[in-house]
Protein backbone atom coordinates (compact mmCIF):
# COMPACT_ATOMS: atom_id res chain seq x y z
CA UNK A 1 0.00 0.00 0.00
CA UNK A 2 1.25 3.83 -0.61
CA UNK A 3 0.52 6.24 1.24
CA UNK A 4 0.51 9.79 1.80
CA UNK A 5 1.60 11.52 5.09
CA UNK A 6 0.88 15.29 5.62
CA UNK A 7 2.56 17.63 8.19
CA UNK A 8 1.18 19.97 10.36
CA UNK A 9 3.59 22.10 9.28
CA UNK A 10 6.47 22.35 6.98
CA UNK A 11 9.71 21.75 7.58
CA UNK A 12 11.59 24.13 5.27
CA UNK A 13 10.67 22.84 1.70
CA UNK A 14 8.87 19.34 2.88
CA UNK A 15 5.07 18.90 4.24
CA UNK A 16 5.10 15.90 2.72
CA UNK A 17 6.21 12.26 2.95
CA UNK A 18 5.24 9.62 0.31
CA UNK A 19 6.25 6.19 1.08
CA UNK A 20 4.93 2.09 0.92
CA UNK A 21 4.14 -0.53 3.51
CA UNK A 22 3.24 -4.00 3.11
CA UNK A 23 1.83 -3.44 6.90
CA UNK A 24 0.80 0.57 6.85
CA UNK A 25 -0.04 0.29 11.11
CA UNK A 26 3.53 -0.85 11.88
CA UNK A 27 4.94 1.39 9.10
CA UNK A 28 3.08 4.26 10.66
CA UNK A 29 4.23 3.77 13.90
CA UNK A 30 7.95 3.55 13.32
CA UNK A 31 7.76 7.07 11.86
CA UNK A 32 5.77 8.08 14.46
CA UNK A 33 8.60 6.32 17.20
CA UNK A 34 11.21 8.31 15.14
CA UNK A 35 12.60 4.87 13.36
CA UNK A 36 10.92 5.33 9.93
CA UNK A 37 12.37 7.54 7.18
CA UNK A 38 14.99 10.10 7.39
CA UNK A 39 12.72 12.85 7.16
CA UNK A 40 9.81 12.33 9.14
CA UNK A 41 12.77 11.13 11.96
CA UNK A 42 13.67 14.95 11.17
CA UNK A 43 10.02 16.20 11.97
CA UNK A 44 9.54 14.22 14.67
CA UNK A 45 12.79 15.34 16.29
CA UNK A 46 11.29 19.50 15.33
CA UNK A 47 8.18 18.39 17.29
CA UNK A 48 6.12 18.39 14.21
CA UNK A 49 3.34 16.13 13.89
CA UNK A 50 1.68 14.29 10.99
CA UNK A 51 -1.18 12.79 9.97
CA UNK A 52 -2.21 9.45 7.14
CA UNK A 53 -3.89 11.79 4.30
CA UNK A 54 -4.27 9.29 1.64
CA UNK A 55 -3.60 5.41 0.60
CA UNK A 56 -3.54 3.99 -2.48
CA UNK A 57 -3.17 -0.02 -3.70
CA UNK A 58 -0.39 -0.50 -5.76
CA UNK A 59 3.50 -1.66 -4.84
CA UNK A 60 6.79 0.20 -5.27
CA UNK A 61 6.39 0.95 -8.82
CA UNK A 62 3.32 2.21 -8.43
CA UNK A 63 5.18 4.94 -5.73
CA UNK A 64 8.20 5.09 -7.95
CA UNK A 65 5.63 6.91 -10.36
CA UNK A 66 3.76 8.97 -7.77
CA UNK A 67 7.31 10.10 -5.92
CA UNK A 68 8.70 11.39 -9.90
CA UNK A 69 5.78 13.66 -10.28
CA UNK A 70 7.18 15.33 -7.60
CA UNK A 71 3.83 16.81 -6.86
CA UNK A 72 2.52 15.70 -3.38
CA UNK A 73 0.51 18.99 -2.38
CA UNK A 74 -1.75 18.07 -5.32
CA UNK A 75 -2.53 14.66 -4.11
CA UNK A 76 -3.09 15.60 -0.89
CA UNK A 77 -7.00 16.29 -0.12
CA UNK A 78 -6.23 18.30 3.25
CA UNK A 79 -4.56 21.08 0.86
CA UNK A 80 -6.87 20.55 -1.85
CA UNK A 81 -9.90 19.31 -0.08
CA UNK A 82 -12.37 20.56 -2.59
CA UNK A 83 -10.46 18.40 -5.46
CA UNK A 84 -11.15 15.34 -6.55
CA UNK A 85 -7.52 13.99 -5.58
CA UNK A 86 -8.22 10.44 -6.96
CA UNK A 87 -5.12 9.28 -9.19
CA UNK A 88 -6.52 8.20 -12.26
């Protein structure tokens, strides 16, 4: 599964992390325990919180594709929450 993580606030350029989980609970809670990714270890260390925005079904490739269009903000529906943010 890929998901979507949103920040409650950004951290210079990033309010965004993109990532994959076979298990998305356990996945979620390492970055929350400060053992997942680089960068949300780096929010969680400037006291910035996050919440799941979005999930989609699909594997890696399927996140290679999302992660290259480099466009997160637009898939997110809490900063577009009047768009349909469905990947099509």
């Amino acid at each position: 599964m890929i998901y979507l993580l949103h920040f409650e606030r950004k951290l210079h350029h990033a309010q965004h992390y993109l990532g994959y989980a076979n298990n998305l609970d356990a996945r979620i809670e390492h970055h929350r325990n400060g053992t997942g990714a680089r960068l949300t270890q780096v929010i969680r260390a400037a006291g910035i919180s996050f919440v799941l925005a979005r999930t989609w079904q699909g594997g890696r490739e399927f996140e290679r594709q999302l992660k290259n269009q480099k466009h997160a903000p637009r898939l997110c529906p809490i900063c577009n929450p009047r768009k349909d943010n469905t990947h099509e």
